[in-house]
C-alpha atoms as a PDB file:
ATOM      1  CA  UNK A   1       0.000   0.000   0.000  1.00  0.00           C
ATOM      2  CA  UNK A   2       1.118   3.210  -0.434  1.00  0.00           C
ATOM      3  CA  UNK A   3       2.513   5.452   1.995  1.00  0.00           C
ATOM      4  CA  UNK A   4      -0.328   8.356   3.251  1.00  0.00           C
ATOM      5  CA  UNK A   5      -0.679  11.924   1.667  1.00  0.00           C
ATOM      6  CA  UNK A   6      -2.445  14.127   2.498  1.00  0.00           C
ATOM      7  CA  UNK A   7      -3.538  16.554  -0.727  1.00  0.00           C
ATOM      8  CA  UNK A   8      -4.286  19.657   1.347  1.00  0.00           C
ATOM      9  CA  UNK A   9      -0.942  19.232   3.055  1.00  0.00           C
ATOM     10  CA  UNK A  10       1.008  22.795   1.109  1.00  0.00           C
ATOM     11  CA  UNK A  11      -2.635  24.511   2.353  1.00  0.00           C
ATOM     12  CA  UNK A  12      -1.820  22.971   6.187  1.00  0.00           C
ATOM     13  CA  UNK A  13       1.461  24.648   6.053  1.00  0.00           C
ATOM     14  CA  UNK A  14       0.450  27.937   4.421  1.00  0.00           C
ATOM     15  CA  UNK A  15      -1.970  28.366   7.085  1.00  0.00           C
ATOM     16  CA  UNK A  16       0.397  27.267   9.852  1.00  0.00           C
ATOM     17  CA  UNK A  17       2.605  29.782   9.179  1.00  0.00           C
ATOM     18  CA  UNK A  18      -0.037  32.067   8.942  1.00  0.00           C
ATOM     19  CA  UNK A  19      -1.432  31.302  12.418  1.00  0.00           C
ATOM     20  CA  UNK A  20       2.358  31.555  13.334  1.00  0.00           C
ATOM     21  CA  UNK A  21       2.955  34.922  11.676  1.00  0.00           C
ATOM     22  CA  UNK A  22      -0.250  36.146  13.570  1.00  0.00           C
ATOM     23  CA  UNK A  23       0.904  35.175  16.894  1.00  0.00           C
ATOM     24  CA  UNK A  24       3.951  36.719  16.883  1.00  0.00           C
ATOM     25  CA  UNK A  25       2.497  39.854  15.236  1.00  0.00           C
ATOM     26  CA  UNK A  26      -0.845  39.433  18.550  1.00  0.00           C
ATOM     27  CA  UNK A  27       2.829  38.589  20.963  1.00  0.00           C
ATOM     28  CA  UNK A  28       4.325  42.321  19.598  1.00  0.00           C
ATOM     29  CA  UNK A  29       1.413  44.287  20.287  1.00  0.00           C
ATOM     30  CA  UNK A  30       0.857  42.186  23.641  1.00  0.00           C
ATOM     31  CA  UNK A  31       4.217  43.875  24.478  1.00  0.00           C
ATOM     32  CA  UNK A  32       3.518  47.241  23.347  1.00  0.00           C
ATOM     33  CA  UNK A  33       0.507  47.671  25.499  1.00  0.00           C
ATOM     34  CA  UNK A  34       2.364  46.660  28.110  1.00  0.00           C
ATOM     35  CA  UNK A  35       5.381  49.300  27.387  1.00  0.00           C
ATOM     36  CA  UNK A  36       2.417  51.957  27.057  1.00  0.00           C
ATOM     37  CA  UNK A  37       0.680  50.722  30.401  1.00  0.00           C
ATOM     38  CA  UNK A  38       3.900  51.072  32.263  1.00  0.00           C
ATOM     39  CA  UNK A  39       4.510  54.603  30.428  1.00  0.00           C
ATOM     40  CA  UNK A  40       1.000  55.843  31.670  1.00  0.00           C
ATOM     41  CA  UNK A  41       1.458  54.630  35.114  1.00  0.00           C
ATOM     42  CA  UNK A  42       4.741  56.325  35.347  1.00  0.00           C
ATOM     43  CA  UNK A  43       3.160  59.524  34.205  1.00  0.00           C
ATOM     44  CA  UNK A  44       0.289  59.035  36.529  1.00  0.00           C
ATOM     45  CA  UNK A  45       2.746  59.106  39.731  1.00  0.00           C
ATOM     46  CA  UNK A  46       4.853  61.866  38.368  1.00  0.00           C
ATOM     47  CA  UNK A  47       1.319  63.418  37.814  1.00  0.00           C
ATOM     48  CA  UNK A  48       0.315  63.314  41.819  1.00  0.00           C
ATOM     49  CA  UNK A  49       3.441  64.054  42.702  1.00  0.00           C
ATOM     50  CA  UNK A  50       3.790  66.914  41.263  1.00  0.00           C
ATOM     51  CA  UNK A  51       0.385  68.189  42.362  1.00  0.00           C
ATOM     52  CA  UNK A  52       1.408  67.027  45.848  1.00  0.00           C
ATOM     53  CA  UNK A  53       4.439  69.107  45.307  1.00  0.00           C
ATOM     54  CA  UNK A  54       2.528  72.418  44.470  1.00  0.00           C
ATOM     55  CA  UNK A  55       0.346  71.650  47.752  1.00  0.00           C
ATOM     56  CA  UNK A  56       2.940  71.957  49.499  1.00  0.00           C
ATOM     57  CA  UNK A  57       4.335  74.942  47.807  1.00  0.00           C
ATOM     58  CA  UNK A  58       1.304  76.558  48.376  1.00  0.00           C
ATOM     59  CA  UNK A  59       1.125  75.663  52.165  1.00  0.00           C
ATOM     60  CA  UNK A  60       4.327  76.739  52.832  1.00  0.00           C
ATOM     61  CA  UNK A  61       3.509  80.194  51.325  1.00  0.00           C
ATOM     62  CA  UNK A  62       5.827  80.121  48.297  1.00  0.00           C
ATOM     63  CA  UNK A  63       6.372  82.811  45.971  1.00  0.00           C
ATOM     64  CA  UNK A  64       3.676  83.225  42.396  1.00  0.00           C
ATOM     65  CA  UNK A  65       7.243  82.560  40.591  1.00  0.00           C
ATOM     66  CA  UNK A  66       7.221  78.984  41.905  1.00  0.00           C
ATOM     67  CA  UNK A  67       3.310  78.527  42.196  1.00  0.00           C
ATOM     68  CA  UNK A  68       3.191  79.084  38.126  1.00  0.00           C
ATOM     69  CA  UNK A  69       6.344  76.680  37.743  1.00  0.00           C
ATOM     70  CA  UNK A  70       5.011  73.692  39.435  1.00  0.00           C
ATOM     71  CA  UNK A  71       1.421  74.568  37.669  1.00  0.00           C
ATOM     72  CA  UNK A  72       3.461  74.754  34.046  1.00  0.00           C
ATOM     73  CA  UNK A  73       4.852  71.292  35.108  1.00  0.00           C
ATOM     74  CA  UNK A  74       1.355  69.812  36.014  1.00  0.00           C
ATOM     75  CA  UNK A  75       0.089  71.123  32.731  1.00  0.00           C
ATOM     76  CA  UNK A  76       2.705  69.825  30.579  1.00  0.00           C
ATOM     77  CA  UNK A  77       2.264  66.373  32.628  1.00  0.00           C
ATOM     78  CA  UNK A  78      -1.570  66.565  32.155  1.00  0.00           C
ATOM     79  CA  UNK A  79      -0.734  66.651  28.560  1.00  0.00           C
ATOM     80  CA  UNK A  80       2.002  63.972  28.357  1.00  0.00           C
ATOM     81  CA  UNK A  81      -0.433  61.755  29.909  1.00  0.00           C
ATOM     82  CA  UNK A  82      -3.292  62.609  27.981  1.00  0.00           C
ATOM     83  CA  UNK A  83      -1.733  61.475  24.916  1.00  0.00           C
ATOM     84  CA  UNK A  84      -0.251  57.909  26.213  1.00  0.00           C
ATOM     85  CA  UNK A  85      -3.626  57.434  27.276  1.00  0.00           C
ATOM     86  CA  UNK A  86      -5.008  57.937  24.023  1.00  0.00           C
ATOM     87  CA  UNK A  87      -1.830  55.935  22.277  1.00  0.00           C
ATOM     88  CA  UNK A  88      -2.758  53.195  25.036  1.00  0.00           C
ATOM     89  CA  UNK A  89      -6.516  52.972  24.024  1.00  0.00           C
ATOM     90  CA  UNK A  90      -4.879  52.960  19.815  1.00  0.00           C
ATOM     91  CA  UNK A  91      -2.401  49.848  20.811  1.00  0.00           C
ATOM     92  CA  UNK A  92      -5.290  48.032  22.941  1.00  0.00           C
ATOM     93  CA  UNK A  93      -7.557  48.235  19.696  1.00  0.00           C
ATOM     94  CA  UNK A  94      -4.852  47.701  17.391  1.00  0.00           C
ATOM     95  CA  UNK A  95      -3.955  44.203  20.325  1.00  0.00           C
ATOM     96  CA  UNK A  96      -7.518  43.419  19.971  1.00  0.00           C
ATOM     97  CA  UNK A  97      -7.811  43.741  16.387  1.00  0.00           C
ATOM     98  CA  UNK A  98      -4.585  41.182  15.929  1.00  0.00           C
ATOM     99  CA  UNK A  99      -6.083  38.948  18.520  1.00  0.00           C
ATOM    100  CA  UNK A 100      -9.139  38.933  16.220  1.00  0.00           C
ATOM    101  CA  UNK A 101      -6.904  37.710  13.695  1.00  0.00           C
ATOM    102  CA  UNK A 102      -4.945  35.221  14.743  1.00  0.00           C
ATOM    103  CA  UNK A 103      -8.071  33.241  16.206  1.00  0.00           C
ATOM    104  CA  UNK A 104      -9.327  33.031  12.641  1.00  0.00           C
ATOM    105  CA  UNK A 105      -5.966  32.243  11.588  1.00  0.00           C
ATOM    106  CA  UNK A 106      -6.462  29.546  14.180  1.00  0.00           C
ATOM    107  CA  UNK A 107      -9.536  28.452  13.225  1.00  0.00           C
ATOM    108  CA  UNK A 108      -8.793  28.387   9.703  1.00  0.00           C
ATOM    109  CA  UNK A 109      -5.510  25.855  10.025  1.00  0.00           C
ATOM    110  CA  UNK A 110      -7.740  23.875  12.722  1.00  0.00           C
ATOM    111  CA  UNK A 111      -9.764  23.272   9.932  1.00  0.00           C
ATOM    112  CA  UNK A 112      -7.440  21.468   7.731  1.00  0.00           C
ATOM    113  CA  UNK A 113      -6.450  20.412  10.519  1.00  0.00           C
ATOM    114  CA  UNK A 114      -9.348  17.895  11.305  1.00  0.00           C
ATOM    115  CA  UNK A 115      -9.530  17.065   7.677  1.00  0.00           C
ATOM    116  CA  UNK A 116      -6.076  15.750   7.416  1.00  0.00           C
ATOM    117  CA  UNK A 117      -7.199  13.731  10.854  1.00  0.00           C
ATOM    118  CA  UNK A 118     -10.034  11.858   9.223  1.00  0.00           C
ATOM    119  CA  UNK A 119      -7.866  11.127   6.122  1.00  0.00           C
ATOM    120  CA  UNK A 120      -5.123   9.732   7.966  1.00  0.00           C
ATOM    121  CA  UNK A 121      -8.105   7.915  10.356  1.00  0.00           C
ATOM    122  CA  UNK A 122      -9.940   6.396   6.794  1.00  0.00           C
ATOM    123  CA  UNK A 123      -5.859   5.881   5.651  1.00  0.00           C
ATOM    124  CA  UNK A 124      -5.430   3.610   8.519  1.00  0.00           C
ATOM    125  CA  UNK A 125      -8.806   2.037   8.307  1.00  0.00           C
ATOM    126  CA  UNK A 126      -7.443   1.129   4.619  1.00  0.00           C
ATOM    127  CA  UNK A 127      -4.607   0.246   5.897  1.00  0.00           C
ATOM    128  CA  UNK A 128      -5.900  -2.537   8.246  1.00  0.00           C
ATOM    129  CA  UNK A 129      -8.651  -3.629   6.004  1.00  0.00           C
ATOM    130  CA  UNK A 130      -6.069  -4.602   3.695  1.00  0.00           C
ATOM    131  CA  UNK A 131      -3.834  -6.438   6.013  1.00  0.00           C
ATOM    132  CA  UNK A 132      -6.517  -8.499   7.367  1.00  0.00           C
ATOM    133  CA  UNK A 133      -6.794  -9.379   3.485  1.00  0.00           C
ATOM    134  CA  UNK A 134      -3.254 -10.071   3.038  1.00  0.00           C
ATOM    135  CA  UNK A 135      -3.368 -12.161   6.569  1.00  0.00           C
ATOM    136  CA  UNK A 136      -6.727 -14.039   5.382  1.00  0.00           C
ATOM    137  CA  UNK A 137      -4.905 -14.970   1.882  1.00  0.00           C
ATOM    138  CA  UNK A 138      -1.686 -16.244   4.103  1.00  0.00           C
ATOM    139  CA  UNK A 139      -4.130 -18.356   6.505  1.00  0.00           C
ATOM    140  CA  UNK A 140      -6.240 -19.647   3.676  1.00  0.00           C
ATOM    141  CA  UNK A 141      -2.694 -20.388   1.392  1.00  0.00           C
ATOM    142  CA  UNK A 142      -1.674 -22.368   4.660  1.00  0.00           C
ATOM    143  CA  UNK A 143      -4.415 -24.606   4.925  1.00  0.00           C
ATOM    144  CA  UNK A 144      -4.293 -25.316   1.460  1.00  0.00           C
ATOM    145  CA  UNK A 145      -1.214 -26.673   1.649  1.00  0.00           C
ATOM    146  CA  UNK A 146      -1.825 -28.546   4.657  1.00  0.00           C
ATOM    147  CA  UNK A 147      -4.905 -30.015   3.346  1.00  0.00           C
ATOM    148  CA  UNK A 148      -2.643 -30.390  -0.693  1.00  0.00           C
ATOM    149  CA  UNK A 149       0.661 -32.143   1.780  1.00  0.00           C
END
């Protein structure tokens, strides 16, 4: 008998690397939402501390030059943070978008996937039919020649 191929086998491997391709792509962006998360956290403390640093300034009676530095700084933070916050929500789509598509890359090479299964499953079915066949001829050769010597 021959040996088992499968005829879908170049499509199994295109979408392989496909899924694989996708998963590394869904791994990147993974990692760049969690850069950005760390970024906006950072900002966020540097963010109450500064604003903890003007309350102070203020309590301790310090002059309008100061007051408007430490307010300049909270601004420019307030901005700074506004935009990672905004880049964040951009990467978490963009994550969720190449999540999206590596579960249909998924689902696509599962597909072939379960195909190739039940060909190799009817292969081996075909495969024992025929050598119960081959052992039948052997046992029915034998007792010909037992019942011929």
């Amino acid at each position: 008998m021959k040996r088992f191929q499968f005829p879908l086998q170049t499509l199994l491997d295109v979408r392989s690397r496909r899924e694989e391709l996708c998963a590394q792509r869904l791994a990147e962006a993974q990692r760049l939402v969690r850069e950005q998360e760390r970024l906006v956290q950072e900002l966020r403390t540097i963010f109450a501390e500064g604003r903890l640093a003007l309350r102070r300034a203020l309590e301790e009676g310090a002059g309008v030059e100061e007051i408007l530095l430490h307010l300049e700084h909270i601004q420019r933070l307030e901005v700074h943070l506004a935009r990672a916050e905004a880049c964040l929500l951009e990467l978490k789509a963009k994550e969720e978008e190449t999540r999206k598509e590596f579960l249909e890359a998924r689902r696509a090479r599962r597909v072939v996937e379960r195909l190739r299964e039940r060909r190799w499953a009817s292969y081996l079915q075909e495969v024992h039919r025929e050598e119960g066949k081959f052992l039948d001829e052997v046992a029915i050769a034998a007792k010909n020649r037992e019942l011929e010597g």
